[in-house]
PDB file of N, CA and C in Angstrom:
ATOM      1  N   UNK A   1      46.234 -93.988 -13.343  1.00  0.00           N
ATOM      2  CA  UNK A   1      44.986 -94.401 -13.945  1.00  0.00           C
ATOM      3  C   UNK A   1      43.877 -93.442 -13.551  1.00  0.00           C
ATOM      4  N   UNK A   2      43.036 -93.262 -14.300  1.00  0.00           N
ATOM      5  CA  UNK A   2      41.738 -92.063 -13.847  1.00  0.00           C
ATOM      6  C   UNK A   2      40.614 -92.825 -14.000  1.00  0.00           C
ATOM      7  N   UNK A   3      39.742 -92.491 -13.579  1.00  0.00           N
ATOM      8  CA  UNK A   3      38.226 -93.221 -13.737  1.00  0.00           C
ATOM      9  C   UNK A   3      37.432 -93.234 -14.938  1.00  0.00           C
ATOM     10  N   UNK A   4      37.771 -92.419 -16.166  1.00  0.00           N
ATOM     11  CA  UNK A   4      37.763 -93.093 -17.277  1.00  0.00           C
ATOM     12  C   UNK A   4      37.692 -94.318 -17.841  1.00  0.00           C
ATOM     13  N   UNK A   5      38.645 -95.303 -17.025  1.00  0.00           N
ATOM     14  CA  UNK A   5      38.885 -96.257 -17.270  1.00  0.00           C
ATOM     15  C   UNK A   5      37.976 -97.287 -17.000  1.00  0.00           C
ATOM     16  N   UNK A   6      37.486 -97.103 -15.359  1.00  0.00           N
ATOM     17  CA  UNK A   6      36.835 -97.731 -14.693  1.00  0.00           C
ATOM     18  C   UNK A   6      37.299 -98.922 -13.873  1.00  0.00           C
ATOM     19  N   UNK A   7      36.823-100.003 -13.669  1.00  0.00           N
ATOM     20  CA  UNK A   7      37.589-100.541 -12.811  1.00  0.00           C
ATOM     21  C   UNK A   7      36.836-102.322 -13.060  1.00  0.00           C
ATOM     22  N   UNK A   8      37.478-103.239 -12.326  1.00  0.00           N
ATOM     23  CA  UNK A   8      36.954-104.404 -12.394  1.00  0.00           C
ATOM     24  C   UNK A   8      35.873-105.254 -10.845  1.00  0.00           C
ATOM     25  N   UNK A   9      35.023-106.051 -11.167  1.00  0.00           N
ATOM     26  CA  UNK A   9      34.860-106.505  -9.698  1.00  0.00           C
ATOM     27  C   UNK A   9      35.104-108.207  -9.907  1.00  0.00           C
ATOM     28  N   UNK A  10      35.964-108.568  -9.025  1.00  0.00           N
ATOM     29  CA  UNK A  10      36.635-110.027  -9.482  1.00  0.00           C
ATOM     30  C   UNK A  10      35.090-110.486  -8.070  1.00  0.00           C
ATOM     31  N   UNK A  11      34.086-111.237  -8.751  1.00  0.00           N
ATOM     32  CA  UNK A  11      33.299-112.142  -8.026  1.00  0.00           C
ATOM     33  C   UNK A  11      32.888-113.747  -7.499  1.00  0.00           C
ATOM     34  N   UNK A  12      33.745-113.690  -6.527  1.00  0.00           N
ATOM     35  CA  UNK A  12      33.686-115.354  -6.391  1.00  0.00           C
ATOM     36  C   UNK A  12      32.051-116.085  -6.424  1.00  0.00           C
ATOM     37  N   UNK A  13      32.005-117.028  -6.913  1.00  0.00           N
ATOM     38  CA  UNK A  13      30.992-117.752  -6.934  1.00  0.00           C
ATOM     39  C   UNK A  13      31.056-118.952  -7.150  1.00  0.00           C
ATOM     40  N   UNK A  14      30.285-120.434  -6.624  1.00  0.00           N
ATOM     41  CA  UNK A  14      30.219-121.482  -6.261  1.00  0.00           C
ATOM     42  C   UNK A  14      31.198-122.168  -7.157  1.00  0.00           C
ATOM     43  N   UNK A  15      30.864-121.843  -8.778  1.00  0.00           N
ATOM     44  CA  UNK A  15      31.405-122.536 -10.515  1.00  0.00           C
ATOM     45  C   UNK A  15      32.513-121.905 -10.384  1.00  0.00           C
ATOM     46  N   UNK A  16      33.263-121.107  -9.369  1.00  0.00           N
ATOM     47  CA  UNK A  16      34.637-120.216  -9.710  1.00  0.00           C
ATOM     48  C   UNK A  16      34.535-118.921  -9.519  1.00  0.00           C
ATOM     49  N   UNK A  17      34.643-118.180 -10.843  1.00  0.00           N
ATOM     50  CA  UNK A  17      34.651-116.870 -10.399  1.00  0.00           C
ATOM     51  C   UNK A  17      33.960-115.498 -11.772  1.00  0.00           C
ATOM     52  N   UNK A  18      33.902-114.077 -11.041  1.00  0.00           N
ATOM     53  CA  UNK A  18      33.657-113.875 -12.480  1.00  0.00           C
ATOM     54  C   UNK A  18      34.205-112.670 -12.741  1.00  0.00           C
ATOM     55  N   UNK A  19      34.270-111.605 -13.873  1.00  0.00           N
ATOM     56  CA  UNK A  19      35.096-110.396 -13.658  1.00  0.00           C
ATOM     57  C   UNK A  19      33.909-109.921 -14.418  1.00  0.00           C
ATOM     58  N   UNK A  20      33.837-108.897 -13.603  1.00  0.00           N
ATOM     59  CA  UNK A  20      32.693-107.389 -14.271  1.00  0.00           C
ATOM     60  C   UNK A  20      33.616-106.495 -14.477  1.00  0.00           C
ATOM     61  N   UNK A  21      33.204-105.626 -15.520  1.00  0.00           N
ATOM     62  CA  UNK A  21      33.472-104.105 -15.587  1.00  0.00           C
ATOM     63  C   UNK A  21      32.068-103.165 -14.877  1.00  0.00           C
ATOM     64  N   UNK A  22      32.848-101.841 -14.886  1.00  0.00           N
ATOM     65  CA  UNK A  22      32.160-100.657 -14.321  1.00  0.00           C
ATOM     66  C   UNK A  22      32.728 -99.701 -14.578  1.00  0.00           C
ATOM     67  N   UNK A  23      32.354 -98.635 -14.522  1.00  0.00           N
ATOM     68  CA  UNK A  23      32.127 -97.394 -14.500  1.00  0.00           C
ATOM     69  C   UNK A  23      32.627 -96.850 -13.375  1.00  0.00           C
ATOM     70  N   UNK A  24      33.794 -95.402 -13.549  1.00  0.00           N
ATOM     71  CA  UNK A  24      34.178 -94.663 -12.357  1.00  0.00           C
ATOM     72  C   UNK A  24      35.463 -95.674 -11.047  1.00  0.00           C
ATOM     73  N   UNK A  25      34.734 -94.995 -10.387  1.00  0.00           N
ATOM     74  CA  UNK A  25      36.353 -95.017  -8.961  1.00  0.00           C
ATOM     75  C   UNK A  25      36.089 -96.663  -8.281  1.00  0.00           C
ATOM     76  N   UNK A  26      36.518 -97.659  -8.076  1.00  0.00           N
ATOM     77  CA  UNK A  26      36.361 -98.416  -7.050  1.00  0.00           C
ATOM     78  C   UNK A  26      35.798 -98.518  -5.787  1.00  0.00           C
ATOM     79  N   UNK A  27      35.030 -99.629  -5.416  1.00  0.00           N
ATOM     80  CA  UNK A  27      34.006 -98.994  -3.967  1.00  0.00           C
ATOM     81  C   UNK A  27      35.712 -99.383  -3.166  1.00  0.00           C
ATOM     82  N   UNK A  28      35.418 -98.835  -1.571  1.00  0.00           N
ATOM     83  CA  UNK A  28      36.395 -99.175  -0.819  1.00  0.00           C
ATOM     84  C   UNK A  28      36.878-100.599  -0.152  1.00  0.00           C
ATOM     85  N   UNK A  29      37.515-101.132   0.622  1.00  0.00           N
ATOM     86  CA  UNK A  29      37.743-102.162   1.270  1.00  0.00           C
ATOM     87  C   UNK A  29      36.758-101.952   2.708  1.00  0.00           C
ATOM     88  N   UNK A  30      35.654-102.883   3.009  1.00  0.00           N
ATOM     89  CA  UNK A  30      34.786-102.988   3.643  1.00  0.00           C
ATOM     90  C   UNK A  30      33.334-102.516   3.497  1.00  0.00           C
ATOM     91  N   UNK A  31      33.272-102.233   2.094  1.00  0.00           N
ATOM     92  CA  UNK A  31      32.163-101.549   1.121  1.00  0.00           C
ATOM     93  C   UNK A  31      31.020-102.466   0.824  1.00  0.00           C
ATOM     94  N   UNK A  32      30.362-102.293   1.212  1.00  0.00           N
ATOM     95  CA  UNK A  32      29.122-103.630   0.830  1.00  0.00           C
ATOM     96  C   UNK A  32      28.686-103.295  -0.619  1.00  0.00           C
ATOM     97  N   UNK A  33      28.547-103.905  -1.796  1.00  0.00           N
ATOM     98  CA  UNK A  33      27.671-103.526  -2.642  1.00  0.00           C
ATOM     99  C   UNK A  33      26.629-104.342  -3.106  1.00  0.00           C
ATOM    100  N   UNK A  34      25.840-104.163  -3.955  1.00  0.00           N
ATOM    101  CA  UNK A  34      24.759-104.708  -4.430  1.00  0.00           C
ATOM    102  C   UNK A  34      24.664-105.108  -5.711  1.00  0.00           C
ATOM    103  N   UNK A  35      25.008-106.153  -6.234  1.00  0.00           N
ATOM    104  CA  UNK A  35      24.744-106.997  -7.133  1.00  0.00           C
ATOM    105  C   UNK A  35      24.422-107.962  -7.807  1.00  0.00           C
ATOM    106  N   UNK A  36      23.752-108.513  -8.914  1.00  0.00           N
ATOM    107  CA  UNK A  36      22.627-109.637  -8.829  1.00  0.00           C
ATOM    108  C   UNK A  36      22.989-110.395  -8.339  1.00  0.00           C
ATOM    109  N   UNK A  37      24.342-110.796  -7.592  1.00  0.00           N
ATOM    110  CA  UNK A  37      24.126-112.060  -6.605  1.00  0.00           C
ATOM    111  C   UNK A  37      23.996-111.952  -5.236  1.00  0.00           C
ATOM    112  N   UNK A  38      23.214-110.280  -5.024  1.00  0.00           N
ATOM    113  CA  UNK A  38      23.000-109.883  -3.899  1.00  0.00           C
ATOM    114  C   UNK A  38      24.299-109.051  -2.677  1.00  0.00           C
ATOM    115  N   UNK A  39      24.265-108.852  -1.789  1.00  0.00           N
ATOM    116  CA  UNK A  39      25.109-107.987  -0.962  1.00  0.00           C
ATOM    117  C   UNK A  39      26.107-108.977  -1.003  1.00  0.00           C
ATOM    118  N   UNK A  40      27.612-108.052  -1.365  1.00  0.00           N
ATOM    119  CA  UNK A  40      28.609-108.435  -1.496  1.00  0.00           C
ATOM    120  C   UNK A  40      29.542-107.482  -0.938  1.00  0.00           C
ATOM    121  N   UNK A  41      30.595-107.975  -0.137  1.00  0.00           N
ATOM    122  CA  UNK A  41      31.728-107.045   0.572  1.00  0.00           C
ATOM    123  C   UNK A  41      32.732-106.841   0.025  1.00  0.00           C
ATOM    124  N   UNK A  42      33.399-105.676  -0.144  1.00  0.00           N
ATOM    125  CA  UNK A  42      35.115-105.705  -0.958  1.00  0.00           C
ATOM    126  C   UNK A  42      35.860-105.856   0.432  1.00  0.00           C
ATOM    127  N   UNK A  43      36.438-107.258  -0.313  1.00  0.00           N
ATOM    128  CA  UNK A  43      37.575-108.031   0.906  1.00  0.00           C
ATOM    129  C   UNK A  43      39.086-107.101   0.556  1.00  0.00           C
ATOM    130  N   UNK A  44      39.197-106.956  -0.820  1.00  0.00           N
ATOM    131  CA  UNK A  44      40.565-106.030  -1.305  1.00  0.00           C
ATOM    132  C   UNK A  44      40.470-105.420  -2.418  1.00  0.00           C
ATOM    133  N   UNK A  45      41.462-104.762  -2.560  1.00  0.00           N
ATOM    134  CA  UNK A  45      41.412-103.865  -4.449  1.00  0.00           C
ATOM    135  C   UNK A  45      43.017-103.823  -4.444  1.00  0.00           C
ATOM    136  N   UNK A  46      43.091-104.637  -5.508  1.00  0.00           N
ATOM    137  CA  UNK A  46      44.569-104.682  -5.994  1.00  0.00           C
ATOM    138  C   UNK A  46      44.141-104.496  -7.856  1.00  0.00           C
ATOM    139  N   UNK A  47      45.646-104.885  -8.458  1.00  0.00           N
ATOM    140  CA  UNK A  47      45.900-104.600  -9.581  1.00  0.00           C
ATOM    141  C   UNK A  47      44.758-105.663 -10.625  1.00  0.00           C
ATOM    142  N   UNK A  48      44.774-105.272 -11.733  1.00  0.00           N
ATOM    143  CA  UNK A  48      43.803-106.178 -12.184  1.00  0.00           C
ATOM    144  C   UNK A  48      44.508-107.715 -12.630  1.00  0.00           C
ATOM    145  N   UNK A  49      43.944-108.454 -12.343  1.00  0.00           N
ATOM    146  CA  UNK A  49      44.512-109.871 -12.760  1.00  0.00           C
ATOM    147  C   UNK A  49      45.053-109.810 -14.603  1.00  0.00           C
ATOM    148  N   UNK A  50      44.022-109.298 -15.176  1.00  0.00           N
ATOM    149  CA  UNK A  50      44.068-109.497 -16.741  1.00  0.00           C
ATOM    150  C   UNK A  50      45.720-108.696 -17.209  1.00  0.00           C
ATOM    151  N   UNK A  51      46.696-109.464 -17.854  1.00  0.00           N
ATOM    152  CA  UNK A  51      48.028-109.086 -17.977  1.00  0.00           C
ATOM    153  C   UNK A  51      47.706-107.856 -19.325  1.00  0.00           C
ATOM    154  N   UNK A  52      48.674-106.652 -18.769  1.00  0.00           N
ATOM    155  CA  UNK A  52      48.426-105.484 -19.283  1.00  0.00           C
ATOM    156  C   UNK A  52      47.079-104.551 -18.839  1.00  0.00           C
ATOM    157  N   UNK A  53      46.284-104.973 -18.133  1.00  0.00           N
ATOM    158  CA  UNK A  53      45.021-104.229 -18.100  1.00  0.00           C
ATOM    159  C   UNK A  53      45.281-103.403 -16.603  1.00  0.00           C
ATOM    160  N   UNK A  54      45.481-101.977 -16.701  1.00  0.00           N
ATOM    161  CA  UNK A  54      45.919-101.090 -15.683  1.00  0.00           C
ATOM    162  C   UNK A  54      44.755-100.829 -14.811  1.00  0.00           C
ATOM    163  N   UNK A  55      43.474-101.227 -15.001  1.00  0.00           N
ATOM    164  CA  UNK A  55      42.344-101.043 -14.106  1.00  0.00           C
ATOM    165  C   UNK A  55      42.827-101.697 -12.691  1.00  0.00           C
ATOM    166  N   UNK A  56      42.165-100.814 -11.777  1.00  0.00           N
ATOM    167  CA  UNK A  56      42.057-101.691 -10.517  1.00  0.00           C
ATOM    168  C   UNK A  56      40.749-102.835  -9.929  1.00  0.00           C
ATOM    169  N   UNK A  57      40.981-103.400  -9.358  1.00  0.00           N
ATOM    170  CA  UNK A  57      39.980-105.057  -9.325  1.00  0.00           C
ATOM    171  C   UNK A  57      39.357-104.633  -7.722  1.00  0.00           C
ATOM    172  N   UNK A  58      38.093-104.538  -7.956  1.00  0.00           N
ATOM    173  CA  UNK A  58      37.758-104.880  -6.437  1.00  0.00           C
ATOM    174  C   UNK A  58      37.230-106.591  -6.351  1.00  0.00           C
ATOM    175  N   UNK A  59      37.916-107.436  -5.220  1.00  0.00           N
ATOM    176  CA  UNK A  59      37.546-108.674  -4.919  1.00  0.00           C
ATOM    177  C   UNK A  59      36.274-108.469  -4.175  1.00  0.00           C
ATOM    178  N   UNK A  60      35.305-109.426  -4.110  1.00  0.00           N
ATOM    179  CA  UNK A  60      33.979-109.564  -4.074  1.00  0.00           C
ATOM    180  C   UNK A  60      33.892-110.514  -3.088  1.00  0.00           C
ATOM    181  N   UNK A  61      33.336-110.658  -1.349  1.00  0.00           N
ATOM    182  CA  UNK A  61      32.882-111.818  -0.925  1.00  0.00           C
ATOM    183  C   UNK A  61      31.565-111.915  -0.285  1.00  0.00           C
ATOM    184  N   UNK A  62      30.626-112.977  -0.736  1.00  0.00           N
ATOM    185  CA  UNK A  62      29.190-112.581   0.308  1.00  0.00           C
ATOM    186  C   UNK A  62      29.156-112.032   1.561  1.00  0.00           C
ATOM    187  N   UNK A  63      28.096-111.216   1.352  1.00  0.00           N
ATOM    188  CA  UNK A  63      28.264-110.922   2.852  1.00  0.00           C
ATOM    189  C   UNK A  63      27.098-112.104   3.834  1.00  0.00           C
ATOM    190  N   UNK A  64      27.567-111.712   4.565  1.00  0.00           N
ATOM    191  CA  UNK A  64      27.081-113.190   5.128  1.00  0.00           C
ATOM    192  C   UNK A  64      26.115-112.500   6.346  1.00  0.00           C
TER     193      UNK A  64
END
């Protein structure tokens, strides 16, 4: 897969959960990022949940 593609961020939140797209390479595992639900940590990056979709998923948890 190349960054063309881009990648997913699987975001837990209170109602469940949510999946973003993006642009480019995946942040790393222990990566804080910033998004409207504020600083969030990548707990992992595995395959994407969605069947057939070759992107990789970064999981999302508050940072606390």
């Amino acid at each position: 897969m190349t960054s063309e593609n881009g990648y997913l961020l699987f975001v837990s939140k209170p109602t469940g959960y949510e999946l973003r797209e993006r642009d480019g390479e995946p942040p790393a595992v222990g990566e804080v990022v910033e998004e409207e639900d504020g600083r969030l940590r990548v707990s992992k990056i595995a395959s994407s949940p969605l069947p057939g979709d070759e992107r990789r998923c970064a999981y999302l948890q508050p940072v606390n």
